[in-house]
N, C-alpha and C. Protein backbone atom coordinates (compact mmCIF):
# COMPACT_ATOMS: atom_id res chain seq x y z
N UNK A 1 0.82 -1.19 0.00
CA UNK A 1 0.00 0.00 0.00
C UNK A 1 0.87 1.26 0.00
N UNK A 2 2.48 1.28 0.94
CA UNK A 2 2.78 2.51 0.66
C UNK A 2 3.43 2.40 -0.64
N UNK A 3 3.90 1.86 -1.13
CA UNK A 3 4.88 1.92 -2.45
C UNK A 3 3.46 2.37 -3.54
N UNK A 4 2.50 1.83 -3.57
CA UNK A 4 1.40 2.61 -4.40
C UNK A 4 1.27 3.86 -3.53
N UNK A 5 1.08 4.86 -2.48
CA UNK A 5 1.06 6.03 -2.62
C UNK A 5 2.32 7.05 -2.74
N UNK A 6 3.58 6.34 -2.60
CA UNK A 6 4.74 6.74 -3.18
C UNK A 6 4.58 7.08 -4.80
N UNK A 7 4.03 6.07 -5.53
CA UNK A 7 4.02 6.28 -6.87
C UNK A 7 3.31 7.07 -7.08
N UNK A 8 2.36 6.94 -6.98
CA UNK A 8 1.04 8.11 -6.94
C UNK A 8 1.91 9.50 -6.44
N UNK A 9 2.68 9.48 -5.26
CA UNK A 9 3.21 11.08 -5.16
C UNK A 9 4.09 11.31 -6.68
N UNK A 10 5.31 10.79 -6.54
CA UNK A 10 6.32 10.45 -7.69
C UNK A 10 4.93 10.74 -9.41
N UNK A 11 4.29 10.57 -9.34
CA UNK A 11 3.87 10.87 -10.51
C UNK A 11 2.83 12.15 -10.46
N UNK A 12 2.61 12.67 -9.57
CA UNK A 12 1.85 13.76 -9.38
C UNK A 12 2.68 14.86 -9.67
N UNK A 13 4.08 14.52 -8.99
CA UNK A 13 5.48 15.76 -9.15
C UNK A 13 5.65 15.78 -10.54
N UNK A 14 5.77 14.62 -10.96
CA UNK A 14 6.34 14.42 -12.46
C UNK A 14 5.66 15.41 -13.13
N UNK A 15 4.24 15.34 -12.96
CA UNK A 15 3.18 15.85 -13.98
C UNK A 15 2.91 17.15 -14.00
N UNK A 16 3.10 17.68 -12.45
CA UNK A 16 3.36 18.97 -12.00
C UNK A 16 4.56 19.60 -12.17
N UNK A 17 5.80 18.76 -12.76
CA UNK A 17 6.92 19.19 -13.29
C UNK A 17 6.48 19.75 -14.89
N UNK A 18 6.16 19.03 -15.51
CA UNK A 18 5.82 19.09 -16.69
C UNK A 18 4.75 20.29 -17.18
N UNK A 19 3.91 20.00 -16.41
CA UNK A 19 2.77 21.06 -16.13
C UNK A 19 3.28 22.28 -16.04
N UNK A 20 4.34 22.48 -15.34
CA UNK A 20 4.85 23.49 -14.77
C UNK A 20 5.93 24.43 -16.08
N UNK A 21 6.61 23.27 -16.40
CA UNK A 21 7.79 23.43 -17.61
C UNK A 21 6.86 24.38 -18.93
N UNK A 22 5.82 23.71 -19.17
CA UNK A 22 4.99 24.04 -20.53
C UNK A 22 4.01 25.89 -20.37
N UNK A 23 3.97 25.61 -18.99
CA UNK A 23 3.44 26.96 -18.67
C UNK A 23 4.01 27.92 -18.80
N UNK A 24 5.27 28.23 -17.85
CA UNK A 24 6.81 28.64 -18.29
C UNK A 24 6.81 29.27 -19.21
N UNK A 25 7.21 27.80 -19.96
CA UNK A 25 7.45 28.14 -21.75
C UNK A 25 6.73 28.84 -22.63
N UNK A 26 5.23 28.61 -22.41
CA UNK A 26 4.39 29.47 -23.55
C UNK A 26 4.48 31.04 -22.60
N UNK A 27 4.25 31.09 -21.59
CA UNK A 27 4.35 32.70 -21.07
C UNK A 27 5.54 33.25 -21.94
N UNK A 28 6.78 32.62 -21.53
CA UNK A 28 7.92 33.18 -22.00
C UNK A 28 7.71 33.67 -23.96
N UNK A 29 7.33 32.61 -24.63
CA UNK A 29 7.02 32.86 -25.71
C UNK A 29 6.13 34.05 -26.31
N UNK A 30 4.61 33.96 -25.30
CA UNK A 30 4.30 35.01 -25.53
C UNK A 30 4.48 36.44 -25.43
N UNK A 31 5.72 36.48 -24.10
CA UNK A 31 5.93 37.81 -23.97
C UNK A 31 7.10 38.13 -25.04
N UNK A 32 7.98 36.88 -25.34
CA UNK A 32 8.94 37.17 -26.54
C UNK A 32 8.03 37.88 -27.56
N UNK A 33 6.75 37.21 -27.88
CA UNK A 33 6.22 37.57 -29.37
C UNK A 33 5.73 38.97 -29.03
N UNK A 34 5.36 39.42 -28.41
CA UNK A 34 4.78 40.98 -27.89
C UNK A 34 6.09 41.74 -28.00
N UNK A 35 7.14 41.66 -27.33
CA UNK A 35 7.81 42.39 -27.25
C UNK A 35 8.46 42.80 -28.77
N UNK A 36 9.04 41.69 -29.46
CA UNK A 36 9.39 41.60 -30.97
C UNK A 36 8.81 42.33 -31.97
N UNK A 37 7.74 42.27 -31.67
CA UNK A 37 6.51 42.92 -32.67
C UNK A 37 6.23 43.95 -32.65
N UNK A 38 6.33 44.27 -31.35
CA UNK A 38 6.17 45.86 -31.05
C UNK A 38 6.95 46.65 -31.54
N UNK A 39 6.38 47.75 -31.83
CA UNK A 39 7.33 48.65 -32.33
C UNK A 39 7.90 50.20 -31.45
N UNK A 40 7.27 49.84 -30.26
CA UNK A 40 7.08 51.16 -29.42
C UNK A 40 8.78 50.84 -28.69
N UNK A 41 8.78 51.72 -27.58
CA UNK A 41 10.52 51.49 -26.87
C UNK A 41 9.94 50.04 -25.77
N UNK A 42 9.38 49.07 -25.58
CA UNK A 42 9.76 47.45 -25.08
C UNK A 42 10.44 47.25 -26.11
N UNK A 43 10.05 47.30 -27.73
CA UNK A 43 10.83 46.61 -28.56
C UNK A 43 12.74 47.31 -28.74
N UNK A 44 12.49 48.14 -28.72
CA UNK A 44 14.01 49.14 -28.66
C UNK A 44 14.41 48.59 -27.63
N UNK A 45 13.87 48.58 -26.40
CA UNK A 45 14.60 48.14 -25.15
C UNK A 45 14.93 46.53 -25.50
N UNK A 46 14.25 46.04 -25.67
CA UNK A 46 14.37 44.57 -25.62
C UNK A 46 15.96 44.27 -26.78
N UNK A 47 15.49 45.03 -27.90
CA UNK A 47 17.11 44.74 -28.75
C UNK A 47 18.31 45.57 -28.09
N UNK A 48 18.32 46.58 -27.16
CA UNK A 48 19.27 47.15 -26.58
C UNK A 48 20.17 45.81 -25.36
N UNK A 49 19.08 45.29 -24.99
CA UNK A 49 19.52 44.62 -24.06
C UNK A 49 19.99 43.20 -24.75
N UNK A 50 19.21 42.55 -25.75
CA UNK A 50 19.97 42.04 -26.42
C UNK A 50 21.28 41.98 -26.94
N UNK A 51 21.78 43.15 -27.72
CA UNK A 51 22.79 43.02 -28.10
C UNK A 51 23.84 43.33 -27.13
N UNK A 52 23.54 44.36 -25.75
CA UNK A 52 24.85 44.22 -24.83
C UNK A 52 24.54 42.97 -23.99
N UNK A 53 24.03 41.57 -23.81
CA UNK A 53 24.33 40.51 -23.43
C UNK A 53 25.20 39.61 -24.93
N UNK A 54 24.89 40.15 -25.59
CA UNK A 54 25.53 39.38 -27.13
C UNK A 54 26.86 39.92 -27.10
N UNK A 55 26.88 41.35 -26.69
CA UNK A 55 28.16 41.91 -26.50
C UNK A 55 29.40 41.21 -25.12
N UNK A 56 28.71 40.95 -24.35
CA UNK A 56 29.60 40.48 -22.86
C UNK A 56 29.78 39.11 -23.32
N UNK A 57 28.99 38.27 -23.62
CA UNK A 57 28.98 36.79 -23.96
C UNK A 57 30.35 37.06 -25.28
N UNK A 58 30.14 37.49 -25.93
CA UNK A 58 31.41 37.40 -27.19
C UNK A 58 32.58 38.22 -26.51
N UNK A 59 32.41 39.06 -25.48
CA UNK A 59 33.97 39.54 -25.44
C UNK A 59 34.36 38.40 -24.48
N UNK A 60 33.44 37.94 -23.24
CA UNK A 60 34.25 36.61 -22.68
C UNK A 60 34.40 35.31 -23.29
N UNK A 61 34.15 35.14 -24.25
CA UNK A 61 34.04 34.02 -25.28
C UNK A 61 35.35 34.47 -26.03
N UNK A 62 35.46 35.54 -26.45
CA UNK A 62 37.00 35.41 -26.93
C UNK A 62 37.92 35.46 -26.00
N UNK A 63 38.12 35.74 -25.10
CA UNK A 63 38.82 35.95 -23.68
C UNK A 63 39.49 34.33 -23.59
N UNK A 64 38.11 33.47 -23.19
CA UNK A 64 38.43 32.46 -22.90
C UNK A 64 39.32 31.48 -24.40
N UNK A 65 39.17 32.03 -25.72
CA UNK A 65 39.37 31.29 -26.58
C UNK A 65 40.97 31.78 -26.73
N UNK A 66 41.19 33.20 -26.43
CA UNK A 66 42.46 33.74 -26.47
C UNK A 66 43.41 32.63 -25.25
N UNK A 67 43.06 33.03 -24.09
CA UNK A 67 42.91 32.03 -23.00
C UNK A 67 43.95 31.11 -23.38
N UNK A 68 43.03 30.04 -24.64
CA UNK A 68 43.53 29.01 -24.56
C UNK A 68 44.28 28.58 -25.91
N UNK A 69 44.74 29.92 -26.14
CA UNK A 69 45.68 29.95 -27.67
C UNK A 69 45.63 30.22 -28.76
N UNK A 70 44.09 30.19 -29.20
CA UNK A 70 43.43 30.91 -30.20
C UNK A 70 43.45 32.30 -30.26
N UNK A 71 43.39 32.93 -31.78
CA UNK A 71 43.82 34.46 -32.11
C UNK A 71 42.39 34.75 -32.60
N UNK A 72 41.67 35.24 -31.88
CA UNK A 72 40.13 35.73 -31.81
C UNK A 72 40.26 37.80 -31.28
N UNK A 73 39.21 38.05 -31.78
CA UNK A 73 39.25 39.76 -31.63
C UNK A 73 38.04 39.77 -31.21
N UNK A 74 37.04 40.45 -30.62
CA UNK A 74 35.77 40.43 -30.17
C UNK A 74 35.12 42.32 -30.86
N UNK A 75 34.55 42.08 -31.42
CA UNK A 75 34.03 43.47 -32.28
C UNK A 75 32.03 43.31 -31.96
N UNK A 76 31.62 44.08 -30.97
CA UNK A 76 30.13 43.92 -30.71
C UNK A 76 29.56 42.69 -30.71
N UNK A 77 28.69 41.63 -30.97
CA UNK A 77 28.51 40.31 -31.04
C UNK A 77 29.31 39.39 -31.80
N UNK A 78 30.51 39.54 -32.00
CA UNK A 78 30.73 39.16 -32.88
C UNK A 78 32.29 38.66 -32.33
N UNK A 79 32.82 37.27 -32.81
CA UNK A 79 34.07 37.10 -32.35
C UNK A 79 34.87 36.64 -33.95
N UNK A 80 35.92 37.24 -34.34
CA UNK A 80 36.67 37.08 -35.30
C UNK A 80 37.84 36.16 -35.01
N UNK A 81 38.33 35.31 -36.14
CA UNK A 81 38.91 35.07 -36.08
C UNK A 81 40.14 35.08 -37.18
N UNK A 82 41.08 36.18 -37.10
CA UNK A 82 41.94 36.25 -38.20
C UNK A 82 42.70 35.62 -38.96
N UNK A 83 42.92 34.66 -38.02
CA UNK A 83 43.74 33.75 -38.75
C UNK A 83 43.56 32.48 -39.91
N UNK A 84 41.30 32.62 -39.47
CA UNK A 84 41.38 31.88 -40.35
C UNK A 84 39.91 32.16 -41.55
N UNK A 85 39.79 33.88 -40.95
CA UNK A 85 39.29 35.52 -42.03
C UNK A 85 37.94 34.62 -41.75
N UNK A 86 37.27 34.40 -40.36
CA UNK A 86 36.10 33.45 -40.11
C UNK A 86 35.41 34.67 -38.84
N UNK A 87 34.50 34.31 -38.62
CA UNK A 87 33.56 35.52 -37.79
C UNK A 87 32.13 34.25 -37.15
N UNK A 88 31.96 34.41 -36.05
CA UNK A 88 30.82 33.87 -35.33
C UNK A 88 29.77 35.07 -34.79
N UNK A 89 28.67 35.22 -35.27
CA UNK A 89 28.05 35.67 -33.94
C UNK A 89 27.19 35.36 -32.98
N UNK A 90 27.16 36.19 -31.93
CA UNK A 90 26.62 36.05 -30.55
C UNK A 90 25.03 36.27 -30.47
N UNK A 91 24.18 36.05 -31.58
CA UNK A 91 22.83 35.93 -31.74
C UNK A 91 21.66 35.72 -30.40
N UNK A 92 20.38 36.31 -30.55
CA UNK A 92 19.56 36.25 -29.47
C UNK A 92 19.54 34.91 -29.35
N UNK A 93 18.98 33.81 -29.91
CA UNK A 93 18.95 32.29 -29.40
C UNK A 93 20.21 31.92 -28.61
N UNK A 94 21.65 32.38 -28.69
CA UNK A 94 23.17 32.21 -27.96
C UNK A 94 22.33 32.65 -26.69
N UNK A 95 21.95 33.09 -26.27
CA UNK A 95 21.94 34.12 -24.81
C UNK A 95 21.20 33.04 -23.71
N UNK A 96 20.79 31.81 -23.85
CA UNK A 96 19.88 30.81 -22.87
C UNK A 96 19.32 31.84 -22.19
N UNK A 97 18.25 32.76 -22.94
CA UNK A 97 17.05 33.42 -22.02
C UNK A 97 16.12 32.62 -22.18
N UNK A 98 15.80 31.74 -22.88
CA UNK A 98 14.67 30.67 -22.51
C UNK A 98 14.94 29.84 -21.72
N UNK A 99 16.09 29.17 -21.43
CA UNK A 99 16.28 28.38 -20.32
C UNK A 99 16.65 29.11 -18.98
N UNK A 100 17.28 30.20 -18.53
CA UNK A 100 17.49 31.04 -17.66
C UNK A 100 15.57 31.64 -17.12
N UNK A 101 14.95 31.98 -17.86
CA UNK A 101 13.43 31.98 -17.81
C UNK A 101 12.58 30.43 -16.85
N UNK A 102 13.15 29.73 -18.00
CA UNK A 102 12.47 28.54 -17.23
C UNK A 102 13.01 28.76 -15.80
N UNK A 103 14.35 27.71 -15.51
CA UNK A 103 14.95 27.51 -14.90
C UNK A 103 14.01 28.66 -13.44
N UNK A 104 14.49 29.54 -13.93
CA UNK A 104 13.89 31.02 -12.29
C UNK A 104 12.57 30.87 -11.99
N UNK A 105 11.83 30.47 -13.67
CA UNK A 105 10.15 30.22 -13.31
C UNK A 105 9.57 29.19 -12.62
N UNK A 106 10.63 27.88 -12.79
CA UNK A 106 10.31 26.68 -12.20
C UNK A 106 10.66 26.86 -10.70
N UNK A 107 11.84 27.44 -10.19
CA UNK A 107 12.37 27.44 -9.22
C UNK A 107 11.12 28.01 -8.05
N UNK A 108 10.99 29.39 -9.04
CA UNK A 108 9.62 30.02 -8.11
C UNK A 108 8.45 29.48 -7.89
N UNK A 109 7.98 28.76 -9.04
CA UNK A 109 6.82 28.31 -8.32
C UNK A 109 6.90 26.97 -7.91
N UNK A 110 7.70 26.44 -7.74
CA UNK A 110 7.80 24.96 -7.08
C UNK A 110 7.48 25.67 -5.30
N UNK A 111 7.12 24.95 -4.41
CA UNK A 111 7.43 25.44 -3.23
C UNK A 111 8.70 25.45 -3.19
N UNK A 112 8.73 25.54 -1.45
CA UNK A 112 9.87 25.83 -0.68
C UNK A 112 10.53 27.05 -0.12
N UNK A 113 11.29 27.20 0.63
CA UNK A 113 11.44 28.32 1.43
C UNK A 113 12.03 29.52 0.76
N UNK A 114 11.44 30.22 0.88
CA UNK A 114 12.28 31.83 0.64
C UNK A 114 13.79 31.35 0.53
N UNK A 115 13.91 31.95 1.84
CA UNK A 115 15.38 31.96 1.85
C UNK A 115 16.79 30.90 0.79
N UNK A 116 16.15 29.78 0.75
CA UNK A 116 16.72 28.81 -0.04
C UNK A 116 16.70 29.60 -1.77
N UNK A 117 15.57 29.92 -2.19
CA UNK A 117 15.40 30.50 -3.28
C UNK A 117 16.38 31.81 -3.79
N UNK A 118 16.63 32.28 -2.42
CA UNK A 118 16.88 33.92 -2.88
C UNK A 118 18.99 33.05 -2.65
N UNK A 119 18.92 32.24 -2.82
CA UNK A 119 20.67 31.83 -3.19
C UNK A 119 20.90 31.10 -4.16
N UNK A 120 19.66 29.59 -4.19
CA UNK A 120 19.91 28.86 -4.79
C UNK A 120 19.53 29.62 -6.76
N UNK A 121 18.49 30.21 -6.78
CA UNK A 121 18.11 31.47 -8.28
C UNK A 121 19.64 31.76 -8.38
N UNK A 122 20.64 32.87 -7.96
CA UNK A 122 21.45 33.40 -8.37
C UNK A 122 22.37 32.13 -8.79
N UNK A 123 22.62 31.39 -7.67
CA UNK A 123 23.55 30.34 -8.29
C UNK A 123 23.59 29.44 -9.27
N UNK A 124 21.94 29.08 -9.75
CA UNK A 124 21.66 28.42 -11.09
C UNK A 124 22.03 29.00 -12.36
N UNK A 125 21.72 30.80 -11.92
CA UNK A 125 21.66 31.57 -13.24
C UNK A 125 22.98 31.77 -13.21
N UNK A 126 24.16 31.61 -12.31
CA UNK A 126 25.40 31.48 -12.49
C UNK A 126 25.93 30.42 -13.48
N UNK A 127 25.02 29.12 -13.00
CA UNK A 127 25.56 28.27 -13.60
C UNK A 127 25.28 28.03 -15.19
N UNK A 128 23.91 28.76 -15.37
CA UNK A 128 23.62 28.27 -16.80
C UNK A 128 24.78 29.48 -17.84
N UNK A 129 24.84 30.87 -17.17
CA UNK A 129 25.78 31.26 -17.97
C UNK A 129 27.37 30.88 -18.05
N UNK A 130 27.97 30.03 -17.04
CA UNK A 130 28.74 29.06 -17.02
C UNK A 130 28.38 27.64 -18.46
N UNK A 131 27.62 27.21 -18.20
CA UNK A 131 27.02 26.43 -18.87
C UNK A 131 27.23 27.07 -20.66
N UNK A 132 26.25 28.45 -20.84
CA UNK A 132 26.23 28.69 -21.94
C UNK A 132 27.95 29.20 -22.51
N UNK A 133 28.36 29.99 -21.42
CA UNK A 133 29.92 30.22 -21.82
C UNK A 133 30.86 28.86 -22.70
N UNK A 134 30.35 27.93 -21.88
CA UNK A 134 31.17 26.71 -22.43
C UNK A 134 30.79 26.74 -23.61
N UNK A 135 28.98 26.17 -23.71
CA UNK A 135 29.37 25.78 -24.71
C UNK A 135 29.32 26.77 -26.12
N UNK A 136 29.25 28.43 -25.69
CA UNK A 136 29.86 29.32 -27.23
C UNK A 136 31.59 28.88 -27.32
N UNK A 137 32.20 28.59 -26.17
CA UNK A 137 33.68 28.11 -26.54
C UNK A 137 33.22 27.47 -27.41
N UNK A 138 32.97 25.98 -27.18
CA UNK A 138 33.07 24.86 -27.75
C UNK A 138 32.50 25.19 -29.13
N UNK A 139 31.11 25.84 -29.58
CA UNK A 139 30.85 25.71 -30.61
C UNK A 139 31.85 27.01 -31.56
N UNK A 140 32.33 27.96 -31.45
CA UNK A 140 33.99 29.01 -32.02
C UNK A 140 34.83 27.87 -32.27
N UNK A 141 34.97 27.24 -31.23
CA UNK A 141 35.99 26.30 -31.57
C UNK A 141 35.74 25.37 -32.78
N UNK A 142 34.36 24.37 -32.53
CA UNK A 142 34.11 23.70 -33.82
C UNK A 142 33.52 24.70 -35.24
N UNK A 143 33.39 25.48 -34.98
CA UNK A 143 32.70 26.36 -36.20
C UNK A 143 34.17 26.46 -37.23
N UNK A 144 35.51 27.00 -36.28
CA UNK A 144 36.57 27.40 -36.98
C UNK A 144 37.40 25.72 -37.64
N UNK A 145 37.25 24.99 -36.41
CA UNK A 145 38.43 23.80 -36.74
C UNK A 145 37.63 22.17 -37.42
N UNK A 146 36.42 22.65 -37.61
CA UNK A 146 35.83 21.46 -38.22
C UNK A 146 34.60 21.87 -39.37
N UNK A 147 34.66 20.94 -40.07
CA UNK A 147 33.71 20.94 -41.20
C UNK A 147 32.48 21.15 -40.84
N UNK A 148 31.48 22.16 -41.87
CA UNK A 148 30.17 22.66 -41.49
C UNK A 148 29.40 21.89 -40.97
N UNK A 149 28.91 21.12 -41.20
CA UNK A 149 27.99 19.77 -41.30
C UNK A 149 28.10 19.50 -39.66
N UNK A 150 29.63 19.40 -39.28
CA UNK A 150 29.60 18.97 -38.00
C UNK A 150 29.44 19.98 -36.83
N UNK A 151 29.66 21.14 -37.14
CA UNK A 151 29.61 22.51 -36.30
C UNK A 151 28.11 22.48 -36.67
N UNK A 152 26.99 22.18 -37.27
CA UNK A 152 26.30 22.60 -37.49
C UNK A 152 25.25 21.07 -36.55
N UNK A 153 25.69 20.27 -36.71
CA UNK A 153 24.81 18.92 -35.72
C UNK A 153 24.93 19.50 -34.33
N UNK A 154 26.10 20.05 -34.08
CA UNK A 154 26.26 20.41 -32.51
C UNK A 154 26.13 21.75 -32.00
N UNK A 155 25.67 23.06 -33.38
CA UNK A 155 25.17 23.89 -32.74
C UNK A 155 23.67 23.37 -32.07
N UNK A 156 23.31 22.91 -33.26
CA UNK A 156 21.34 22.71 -33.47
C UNK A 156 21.46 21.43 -32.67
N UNK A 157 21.73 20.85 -31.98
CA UNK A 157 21.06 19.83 -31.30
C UNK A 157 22.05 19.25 -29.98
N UNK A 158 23.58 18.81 -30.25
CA UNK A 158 24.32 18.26 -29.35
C UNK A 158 24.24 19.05 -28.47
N UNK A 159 24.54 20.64 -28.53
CA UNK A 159 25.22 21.49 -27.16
C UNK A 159 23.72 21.93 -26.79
N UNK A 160 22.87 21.67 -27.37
CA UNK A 160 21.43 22.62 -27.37
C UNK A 160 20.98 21.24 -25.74
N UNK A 161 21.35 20.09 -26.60
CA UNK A 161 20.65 18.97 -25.54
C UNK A 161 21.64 18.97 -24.36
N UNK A 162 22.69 19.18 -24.48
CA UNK A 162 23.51 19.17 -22.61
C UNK A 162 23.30 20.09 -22.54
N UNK A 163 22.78 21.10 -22.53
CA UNK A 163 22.66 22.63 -21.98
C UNK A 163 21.23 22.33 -21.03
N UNK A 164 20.01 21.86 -22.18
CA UNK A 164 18.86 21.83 -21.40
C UNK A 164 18.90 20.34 -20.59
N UNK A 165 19.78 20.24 -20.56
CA UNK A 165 19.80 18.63 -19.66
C UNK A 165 20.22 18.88 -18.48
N UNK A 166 21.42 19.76 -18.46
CA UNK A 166 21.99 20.31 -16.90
C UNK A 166 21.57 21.73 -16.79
N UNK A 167 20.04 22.24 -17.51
CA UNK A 167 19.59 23.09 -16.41
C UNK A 167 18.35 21.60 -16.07
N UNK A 168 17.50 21.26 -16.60
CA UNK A 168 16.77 20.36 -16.13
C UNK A 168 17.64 19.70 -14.77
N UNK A 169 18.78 19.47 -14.63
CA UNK A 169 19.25 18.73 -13.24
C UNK A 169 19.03 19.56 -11.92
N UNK A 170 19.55 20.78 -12.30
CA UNK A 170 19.50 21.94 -11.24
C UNK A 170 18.08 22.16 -10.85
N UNK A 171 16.94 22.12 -12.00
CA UNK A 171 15.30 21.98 -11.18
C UNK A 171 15.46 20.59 -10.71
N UNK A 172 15.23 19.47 -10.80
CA UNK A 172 15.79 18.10 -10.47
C UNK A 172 16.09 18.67 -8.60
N UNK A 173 17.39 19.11 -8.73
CA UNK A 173 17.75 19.36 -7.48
C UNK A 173 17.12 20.25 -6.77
N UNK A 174 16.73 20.96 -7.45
CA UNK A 174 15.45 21.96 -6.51
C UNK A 174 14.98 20.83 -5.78
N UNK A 175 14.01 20.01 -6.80
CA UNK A 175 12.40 19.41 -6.49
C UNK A 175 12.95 18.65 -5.18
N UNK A 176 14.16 17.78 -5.61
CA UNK A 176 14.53 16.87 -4.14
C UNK A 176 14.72 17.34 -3.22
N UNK A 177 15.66 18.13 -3.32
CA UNK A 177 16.14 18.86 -2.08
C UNK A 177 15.25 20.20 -1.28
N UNK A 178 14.87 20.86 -2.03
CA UNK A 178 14.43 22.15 -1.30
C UNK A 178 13.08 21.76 -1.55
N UNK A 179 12.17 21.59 -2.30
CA UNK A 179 10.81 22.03 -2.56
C UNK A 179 9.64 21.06 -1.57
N UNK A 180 10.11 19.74 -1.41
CA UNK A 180 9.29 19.08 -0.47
C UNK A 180 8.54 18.25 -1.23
N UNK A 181 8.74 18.05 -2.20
CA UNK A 181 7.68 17.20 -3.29
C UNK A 181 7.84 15.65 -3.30
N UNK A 182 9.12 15.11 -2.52
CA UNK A 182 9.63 14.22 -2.54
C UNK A 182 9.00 13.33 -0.77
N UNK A 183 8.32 13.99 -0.07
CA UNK A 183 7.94 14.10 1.22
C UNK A 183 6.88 13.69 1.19
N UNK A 184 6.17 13.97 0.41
CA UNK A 184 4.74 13.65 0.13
C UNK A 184 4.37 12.14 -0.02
């Protein structure tokens, strides 16, 4: 009898995970599509802020690529590379504001205590721009030193799927640890 109301909890979270994820997501979407469309200053604001996160992400993206031996120049979103007359840019989809969105939206409305929230939020959104830092290295790196085809499987799908896989862990670790869902 308890292992059936264990499951029964375990699948209520699940569903309320999910539930939760999809809600998220279309808010986020819709306020993307409002803002885009608009033509008043949200939309000015919204590309201002865009391009100086496109801007910080590409100057530490060449930083780190200089870093590690590569001859990269960083010019507004954009990271050059001279040596081999090649250019990447730092585009709105680069910026994980849909997963940085989720990630804070899930966090908030899952229960659990204040206080846990107001450390564990900053430190996720630490980590996903950790996360995304890597992988604009990784994809500069394959864009310049490997054939299209293959820079192009692991923009659109390889780095896209470990990115949303280890923010999905960090809600994961919410739900167990802080939120109480696991108690039930």
């Amino acid at each position: 009898m308890q292992s059936t109301e264990i499951a029964k909890g375990d699948k209520r979270s699940a569903n309320l995970f999910v539930l939760n994820m999809v809600v998220i997501y279309l808010l986020w979407k819709l306020f993307a599509y409002f803002v885009k469309h608009n033509t008043g200053a949200a939309h000015e604001a919204w590309i201002k802020v865009i391009y100086f996160l496109g801007t910080v992400y590409a100057s530490v993206t060449s930083a780190i690529l200089n870093a590690f031996g590569e001859n990269t120049v960083q010019i507004g979103i954009r990271v050059f590379f001279p040596d081999y007359n090649k250019e990447i840019r730092v585009e709105e989809h680069c910026l994980a504001i849909p997963a940085t969105v989720i990630f804070v939206g899930s966090i908030l409305t899952f229960t659990g205590r204040w206080q846990n929230k107001l450390w564990f939020i900053p430190m996720g959104i630490a980590l996903i721009i950790l996360i995304n830092l890597t992988r604009l290295v990784a994809l500069c790196y394959t864009f310049v030193h490997f054939e299209r085809p293959f820079y192009e499987v692991n923009h659109s799908f390889i780095y896209v799927v470990i990115t949303y896989c280890l923010i999905f862990l960090l809600i994961v670790w919410w739900m167990r640890r802080f939120s109480g869902l696991n108690s039930k």
